[in-house]
Protein backbone atom coordinates (compact mmCIF):
# COMPACT_ATOMS: atom_id res chain seq x y z
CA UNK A 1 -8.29 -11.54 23.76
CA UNK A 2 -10.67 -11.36 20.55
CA UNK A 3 -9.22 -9.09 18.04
CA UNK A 4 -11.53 -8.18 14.94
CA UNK A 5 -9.08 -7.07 11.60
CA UNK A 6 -11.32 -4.89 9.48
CA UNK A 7 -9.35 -4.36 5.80
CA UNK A 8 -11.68 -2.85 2.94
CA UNK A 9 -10.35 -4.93 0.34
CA UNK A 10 -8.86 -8.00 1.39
CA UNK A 11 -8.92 -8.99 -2.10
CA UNK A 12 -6.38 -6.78 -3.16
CA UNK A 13 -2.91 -8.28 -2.83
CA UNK A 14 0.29 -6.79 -1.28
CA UNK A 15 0.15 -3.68 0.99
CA UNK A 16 -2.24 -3.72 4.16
CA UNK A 17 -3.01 -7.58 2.80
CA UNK A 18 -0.01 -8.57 2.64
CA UNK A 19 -0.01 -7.35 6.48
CA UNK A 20 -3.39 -8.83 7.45
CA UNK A 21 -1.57 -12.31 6.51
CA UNK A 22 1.46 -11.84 8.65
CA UNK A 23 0.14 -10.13 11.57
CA UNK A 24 -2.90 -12.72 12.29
CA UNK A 25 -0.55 -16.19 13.09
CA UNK A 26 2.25 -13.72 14.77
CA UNK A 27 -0.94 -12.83 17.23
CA UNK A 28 -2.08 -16.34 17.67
CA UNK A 29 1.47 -17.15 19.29
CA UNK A 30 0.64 -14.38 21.53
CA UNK A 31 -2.51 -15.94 23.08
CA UNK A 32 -5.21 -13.90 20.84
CA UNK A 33 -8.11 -15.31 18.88
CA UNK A 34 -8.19 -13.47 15.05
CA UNK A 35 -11.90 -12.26 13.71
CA UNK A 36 -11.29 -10.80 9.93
CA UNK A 37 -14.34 -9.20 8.64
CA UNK A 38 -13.70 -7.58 4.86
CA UNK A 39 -15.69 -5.48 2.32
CA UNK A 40 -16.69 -6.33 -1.20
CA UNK A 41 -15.12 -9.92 -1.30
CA UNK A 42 -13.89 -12.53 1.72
CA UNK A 43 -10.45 -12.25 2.21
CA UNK A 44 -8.41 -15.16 0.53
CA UNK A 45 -6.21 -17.61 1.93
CA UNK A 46 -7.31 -17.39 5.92
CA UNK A 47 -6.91 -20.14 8.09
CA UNK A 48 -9.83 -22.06 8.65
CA UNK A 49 -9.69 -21.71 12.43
CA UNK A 50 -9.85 -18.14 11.80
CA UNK A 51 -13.67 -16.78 11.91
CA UNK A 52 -14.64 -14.58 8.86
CA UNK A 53 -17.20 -12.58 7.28
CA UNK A 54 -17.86 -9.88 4.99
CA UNK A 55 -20.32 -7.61 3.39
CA UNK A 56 -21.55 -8.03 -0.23
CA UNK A 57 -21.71 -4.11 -2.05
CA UNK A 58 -24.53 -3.93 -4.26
CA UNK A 59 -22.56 -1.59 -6.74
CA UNK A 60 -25.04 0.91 -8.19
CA UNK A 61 -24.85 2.53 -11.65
CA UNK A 62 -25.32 6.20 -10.36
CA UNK A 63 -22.28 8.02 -9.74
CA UNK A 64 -24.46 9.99 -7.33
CA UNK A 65 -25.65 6.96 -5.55
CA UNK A 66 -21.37 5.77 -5.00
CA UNK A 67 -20.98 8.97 -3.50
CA UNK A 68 -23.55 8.81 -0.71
CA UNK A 69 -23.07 5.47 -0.14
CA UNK A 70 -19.08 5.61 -0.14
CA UNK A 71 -19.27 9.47 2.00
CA UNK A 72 -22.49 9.02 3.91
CA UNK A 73 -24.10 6.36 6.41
CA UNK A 74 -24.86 3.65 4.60
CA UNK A 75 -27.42 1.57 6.56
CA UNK A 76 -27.35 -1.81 5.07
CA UNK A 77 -23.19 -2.04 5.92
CA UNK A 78 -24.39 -0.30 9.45
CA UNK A 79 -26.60 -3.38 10.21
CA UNK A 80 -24.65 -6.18 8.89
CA UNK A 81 -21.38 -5.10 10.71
CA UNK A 82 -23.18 -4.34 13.74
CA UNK A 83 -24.96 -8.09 13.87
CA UNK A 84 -21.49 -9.54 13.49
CA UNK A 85 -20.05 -7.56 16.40
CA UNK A 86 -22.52 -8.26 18.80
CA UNK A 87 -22.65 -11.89 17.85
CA UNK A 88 -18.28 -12.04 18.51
CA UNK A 89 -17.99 -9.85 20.93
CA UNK A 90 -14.53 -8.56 20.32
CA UNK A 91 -12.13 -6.98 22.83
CA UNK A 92 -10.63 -4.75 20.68
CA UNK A 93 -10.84 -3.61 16.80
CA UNK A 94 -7.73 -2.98 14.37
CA UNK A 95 -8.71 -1.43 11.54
CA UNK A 96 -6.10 -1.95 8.51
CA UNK A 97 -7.72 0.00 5.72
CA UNK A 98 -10.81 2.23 5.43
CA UNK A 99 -10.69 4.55 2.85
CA UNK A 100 -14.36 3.72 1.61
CA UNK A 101 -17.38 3.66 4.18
CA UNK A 102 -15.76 5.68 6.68
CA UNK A 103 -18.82 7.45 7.86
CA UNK A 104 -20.11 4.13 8.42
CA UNK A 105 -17.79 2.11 9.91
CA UNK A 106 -16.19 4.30 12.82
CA UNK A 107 -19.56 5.03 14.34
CA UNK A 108 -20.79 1.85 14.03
CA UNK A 109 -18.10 0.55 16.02
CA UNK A 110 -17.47 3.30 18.18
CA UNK A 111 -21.43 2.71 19.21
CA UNK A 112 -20.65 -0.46 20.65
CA UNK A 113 -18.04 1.11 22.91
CA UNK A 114 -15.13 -1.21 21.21
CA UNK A 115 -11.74 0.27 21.23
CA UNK A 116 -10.39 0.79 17.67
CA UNK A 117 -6.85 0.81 16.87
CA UNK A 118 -5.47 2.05 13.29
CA UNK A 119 -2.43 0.84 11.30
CA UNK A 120 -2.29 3.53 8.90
CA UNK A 121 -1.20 1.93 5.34
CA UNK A 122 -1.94 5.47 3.23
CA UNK A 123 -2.53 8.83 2.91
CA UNK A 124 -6.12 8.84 2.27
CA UNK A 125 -6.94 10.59 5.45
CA UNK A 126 -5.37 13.72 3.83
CA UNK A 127 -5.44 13.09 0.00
CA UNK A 128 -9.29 14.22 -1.16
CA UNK A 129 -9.18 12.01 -4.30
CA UNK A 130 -6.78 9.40 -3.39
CA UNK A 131 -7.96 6.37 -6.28
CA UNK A 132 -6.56 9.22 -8.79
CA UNK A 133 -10.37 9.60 -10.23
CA UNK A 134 -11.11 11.77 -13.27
CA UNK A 135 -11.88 15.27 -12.10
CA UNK A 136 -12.08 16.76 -15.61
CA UNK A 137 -14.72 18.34 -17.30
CA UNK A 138 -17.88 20.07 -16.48
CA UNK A 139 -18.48 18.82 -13.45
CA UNK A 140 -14.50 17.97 -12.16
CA UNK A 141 -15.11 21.31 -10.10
CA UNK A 142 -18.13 20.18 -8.23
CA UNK A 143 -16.61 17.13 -7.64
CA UNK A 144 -13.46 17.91 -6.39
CA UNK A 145 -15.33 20.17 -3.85
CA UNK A 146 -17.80 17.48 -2.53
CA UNK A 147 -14.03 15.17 -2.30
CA UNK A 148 -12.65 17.77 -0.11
CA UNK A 149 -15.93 18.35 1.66
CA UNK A 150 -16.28 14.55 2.53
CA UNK A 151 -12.50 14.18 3.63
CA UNK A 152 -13.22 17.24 6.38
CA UNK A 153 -15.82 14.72 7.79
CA UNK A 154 -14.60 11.73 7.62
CA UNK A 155 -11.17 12.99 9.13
CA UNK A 156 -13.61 14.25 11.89
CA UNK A 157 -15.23 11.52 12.26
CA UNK A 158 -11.93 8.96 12.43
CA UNK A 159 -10.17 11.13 14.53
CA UNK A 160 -13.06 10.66 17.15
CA UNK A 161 -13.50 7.15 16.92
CA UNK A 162 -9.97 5.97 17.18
CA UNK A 163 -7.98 5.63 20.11
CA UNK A 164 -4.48 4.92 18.75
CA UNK A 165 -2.87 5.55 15.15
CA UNK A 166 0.49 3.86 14.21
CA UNK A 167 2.18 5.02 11.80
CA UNK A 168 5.15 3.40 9.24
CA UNK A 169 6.36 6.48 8.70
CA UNK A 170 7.15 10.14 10.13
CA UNK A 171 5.69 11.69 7.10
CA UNK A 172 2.52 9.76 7.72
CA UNK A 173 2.34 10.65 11.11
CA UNK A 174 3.13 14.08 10.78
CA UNK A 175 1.72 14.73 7.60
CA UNK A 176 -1.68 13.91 8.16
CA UNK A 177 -1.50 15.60 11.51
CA UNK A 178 -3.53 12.85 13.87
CA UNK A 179 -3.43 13.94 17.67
CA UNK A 180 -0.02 13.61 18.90
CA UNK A 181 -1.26 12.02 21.99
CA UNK A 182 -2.42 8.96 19.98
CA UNK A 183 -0.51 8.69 16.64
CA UNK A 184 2.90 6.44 17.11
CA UNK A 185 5.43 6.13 14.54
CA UNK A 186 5.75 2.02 14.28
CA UNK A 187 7.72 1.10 11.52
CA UNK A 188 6.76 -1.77 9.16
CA UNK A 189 8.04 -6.05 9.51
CA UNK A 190 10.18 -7.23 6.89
CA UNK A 191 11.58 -10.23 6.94
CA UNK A 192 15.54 -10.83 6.39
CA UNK A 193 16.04 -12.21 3.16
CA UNK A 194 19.34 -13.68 1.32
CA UNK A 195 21.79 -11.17 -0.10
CA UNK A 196 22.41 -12.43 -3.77
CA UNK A 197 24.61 -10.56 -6.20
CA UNK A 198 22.90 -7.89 -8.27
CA UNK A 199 23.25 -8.54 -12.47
CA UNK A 200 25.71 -6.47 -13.95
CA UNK A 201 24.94 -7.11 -17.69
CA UNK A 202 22.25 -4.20 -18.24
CA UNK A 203 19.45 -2.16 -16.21
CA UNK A 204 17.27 -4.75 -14.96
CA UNK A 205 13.93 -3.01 -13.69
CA UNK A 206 11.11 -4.92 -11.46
CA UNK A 207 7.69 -2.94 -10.53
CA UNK A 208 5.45 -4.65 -8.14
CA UNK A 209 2.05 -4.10 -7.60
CA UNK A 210 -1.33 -3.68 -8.58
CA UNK A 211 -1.73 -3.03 -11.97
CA UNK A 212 -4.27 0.74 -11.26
CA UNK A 213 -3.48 4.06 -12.87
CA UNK A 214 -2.58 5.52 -9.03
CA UNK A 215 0.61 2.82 -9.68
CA UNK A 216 1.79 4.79 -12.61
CA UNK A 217 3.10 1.75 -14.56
CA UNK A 218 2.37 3.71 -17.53
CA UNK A 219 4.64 6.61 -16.83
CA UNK A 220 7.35 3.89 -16.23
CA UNK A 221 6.81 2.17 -19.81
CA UNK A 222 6.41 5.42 -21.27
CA UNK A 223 10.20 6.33 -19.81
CA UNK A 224 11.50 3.73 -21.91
CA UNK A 225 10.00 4.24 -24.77
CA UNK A 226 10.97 7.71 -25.46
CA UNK A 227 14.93 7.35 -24.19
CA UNK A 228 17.32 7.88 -26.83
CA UNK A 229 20.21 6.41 -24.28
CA UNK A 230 22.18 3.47 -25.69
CA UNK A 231 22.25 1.72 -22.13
CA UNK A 232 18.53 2.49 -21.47
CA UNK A 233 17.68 1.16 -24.52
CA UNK A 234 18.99 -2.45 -23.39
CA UNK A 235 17.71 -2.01 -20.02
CA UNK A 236 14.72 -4.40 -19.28
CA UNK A 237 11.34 -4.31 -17.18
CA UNK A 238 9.33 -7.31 -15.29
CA UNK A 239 5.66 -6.68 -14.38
CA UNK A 240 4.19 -8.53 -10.92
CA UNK A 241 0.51 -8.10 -10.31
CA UNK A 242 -2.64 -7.69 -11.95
CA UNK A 243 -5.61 -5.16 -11.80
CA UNK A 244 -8.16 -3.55 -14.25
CA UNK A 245 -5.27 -1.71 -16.42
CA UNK A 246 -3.33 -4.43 -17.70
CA UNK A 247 -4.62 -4.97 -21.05
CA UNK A 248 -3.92 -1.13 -21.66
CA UNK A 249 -0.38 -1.28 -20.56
CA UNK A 250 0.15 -4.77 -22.39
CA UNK A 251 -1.35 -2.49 -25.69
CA UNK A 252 1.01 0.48 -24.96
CA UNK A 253 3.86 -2.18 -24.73
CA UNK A 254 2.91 -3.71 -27.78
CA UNK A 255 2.52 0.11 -29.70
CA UNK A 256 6.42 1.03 -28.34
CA UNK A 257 8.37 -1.93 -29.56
CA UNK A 258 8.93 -3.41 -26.29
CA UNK A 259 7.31 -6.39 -26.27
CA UNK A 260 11.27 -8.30 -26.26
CA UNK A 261 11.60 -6.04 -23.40
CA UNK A 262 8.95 -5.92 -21.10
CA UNK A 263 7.21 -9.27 -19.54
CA UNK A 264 4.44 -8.68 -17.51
CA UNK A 265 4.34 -11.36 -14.86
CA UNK A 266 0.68 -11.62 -13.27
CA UNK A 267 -0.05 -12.56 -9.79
CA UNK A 268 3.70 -13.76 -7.96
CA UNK A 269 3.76 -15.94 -5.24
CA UNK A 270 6.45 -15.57 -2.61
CA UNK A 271 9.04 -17.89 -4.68
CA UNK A 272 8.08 -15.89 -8.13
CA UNK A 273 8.60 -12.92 -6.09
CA UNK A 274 12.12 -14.00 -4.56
CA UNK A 275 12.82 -15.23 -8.15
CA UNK A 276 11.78 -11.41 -9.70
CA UNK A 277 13.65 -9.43 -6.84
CA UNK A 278 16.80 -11.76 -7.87
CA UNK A 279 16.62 -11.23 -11.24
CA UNK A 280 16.69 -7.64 -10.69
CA UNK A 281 19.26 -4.76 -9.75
CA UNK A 282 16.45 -1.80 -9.43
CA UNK A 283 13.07 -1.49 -8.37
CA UNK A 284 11.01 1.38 -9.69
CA UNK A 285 7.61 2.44 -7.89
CA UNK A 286 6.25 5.37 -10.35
CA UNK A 287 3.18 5.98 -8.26
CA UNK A 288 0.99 9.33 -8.74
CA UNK A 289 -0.32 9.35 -5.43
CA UNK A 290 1.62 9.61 -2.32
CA UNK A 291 2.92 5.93 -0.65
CA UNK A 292 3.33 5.83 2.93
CA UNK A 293 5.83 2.76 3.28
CA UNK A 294 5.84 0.93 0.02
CA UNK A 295 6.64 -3.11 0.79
CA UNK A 296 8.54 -3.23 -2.59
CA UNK A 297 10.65 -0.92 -1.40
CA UNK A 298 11.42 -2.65 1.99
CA UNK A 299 11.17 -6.26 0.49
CA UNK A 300 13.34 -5.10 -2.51
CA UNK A 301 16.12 -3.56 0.18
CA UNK A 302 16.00 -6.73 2.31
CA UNK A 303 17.53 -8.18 -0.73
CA UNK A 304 20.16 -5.71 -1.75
CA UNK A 305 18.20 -4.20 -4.23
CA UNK A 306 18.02 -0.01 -4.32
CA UNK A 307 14.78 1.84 -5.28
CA UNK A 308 13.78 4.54 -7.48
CA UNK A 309 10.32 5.89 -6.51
CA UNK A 310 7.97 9.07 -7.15
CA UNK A 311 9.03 11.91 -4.41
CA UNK A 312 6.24 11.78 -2.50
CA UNK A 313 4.51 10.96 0.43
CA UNK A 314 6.58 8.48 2.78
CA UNK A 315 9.53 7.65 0.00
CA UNK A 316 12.11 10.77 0.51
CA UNK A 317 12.14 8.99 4.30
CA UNK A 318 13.10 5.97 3.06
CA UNK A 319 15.00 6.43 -0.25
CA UNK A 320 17.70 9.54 1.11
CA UNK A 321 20.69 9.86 -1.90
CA UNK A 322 22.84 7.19 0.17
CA UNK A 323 19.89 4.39 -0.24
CA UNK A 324 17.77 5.42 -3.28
CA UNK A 325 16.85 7.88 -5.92
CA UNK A 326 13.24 9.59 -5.93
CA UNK A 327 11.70 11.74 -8.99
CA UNK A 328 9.41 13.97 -9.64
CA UNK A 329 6.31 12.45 -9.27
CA UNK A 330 4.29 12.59 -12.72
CA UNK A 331 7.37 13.62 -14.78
CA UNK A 332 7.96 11.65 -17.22
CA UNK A 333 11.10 13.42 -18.43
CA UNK A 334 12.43 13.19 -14.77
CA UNK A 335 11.84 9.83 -14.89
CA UNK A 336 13.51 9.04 -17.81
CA UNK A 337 16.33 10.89 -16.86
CA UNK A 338 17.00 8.77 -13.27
CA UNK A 339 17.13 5.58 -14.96
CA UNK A 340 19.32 6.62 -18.05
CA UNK A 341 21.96 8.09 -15.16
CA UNK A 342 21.48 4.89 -13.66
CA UNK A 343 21.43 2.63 -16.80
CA UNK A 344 24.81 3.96 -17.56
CA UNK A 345 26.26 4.18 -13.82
CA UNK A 346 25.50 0.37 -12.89
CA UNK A 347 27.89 -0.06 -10.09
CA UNK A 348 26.14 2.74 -7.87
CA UNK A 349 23.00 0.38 -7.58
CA UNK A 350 25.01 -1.77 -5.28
CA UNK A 351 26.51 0.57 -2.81
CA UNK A 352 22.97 2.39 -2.49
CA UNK A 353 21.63 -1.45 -1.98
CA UNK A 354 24.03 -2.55 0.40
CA UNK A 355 22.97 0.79 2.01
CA UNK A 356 18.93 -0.04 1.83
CA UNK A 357 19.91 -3.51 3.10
CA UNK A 358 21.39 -2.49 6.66
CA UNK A 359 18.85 0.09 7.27
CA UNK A 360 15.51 -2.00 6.97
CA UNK A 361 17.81 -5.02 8.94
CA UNK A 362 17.85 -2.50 11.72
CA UNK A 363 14.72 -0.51 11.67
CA UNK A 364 12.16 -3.16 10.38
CA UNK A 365 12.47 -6.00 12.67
CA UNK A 366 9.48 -8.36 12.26
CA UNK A 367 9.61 -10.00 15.97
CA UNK A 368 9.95 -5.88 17.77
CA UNK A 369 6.66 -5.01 15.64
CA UNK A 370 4.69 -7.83 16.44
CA UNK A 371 5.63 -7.10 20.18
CA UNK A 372 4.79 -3.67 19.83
CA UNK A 373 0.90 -4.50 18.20
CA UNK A 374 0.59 -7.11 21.05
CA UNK A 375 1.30 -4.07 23.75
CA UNK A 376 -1.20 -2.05 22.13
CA UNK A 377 -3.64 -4.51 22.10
CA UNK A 378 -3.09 -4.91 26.24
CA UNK A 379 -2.95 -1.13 26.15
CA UNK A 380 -6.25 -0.43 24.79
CA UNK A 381 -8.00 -3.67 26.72
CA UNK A 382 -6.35 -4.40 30.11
């Protein structure tokens, strides 16, 4: 069958992307022809058999204007989506991320009476400011209203659209509280990777990801900074991925003296990545917003490697005390406090890894979740 991927920002590496670019040849050995359309920019990297399209934002300077557009039908999206349905007729839709143009996008495809199925990759259907915006000031109030207003619609609005949800995690299933009929709990593929002893010398931290304040990078660097702990103090911190905070973290490096101890990496591909994970014996996610199924996490566990992540969202599933560690999300101080326990403890991180590494060997199996997204495909188009 035809299978149109809709992602809102293909561009945007790891996460639902990273997905996209492992679920599209695993359904071409299953007899389906891929359609990818995107938002904002084309996705990257796509096969060229693979037909592709996307629609150009004309980003406006009003605040006011974003809003509507982003929360309300936006007519231009409407009519260029719509064209490139009816001209592919696909069987069925899979919608990877949509947290953006909602109000648009659903109806638009629910008008054409094409069945839409929903990997859920975050919590945006239940977090009214999920980017982390600015809500300060004057008007914070007023907006933080009109965020909660527009989330009561567009959950709405989804809700009636979509036929099936799957969801990585319990806490994303549960937690956003999708009709049990047709929400599934379908965890995420990770591929086996090689087991390769963890450095024993000092605290060696990795954070991948993209570089945004949601990430929390800073609190991370900040953590270090502040620690008075011997061992902390030699522990060391590699950076993979980019986005529009970088140079601020590179300056807040710079300003705490650990420029000999932080490297920022840029964009990986999958060997720098292997290389980063190997180099490593902990991998720290300090989000402030809730993750639903982090792939650092997984990808780091594949490899033996534990996690320490905010307590939030989808994490406390996957990071229990016999796998991981979790803190409190936003705390610096609690931060700080995990990895100096850790930093001085370094033989725990391989027990808890060891741990990590069985449970995503037996709970994340790539070939059982491709199988699974090929039965729902059927499911939904007989």
């Amino acid at each position: 069958m035809r299978v149109l991927h809709f992602h809102d920002a293909p561009r945007i590496h790891g996460g639902a992307t990273a997905y996209l670019k492992q679920l599209l040849p695993q359904m071409v050995l299953r007899g389906h022809e891929n359609l990818v359309y995107g938002l904002d920019e084309a996705a990257e990297g796509l096969p060229d058999t693979i037909a592709s399209t996307h629609f150009q934002y004309q980003r406006p300077t009003s605040a006011l204007r974003r809003r509507l557009d982003f929360h309300y039908f936006h007519a231009p999206l409407a009519e260029h989506l719509e064209k490139w349905l009816v001209a592919q007729s696909p069987d069925v839709v899979h919608i990877q991320n949509c947290a953006a143009f909602r109000s648009t996008v659903f109806p638009t495809i629910y008008k054409l009476g094409l069945p839409i199925l929903m990997t859920v990759h975050d919590f945006t259907l239940i977090d009214p400011n999920p980017f982390g915006l600015d809500r300060s000031g004057i008007t914070g109030g007023l907006r933080t209203l009109l965020d909660r207003r527009s989330l009561k619609a567009d959950r709405k609005l989804v809700f009636a659209c979509t036929k099936l949800f799957l969801c990585p995690t319990l806490a994303l299933r549960d937690g956003i509280g999708f009709p049990s009929e047709r929400s599934r709990l379908q965890r995420l593929p990770i591929q086996p990777a090689e087991l390769l002893p963890l450095p024993t010398d000092h605290l060696r931290i990795f954070f991948a990801g993209t570089l945004f304040r949601s990430k929390g990078v800073d609190l991370l660097i900040e953590a270090l900074s502040t620690s008075s702990h011997a061992a902390l103090q030699q522990a060391t911190l590699q950076i993979a991925g980019s986005g529009d905070c970088e140079v601020e973290l590179r300056q807040q490096v710079a300003r705490a003296g650990l420029t000999a101890r932080v490297k920022f990496l840029g964009f990986c591909n999958e060997e720098q990545m292997a290389a980063a994970y190997a180099a490593s014996n902990l991998q720290v996610l300090p989000s402030r917003v809730p993750e639903n199924s982090p792939l650092t996490v997984l990808e780091a566990g594949a490899r033996g490697r534990p996690s320490l992540a905010s307590h939030a969202g989808g994490v406390p599933e996957l990071l229990p005390p016999n796998r991981g560690w979790t803190f409190v999300s936003e705390d610096v101080a609690s931060l700080r406090r995990q990895l100096e326990n850790l930093a001085g403890d370094l033989a725990t991180l391989a027990s808890h890894g060891a741990a990590m590494r069985e449970w995503v060997r037996t709970e994340f199996a790539p070939q059982r979740h491709w199988d699974d997204v090929d039965f729902c495909y059927h499911e939904l188009c007989p």
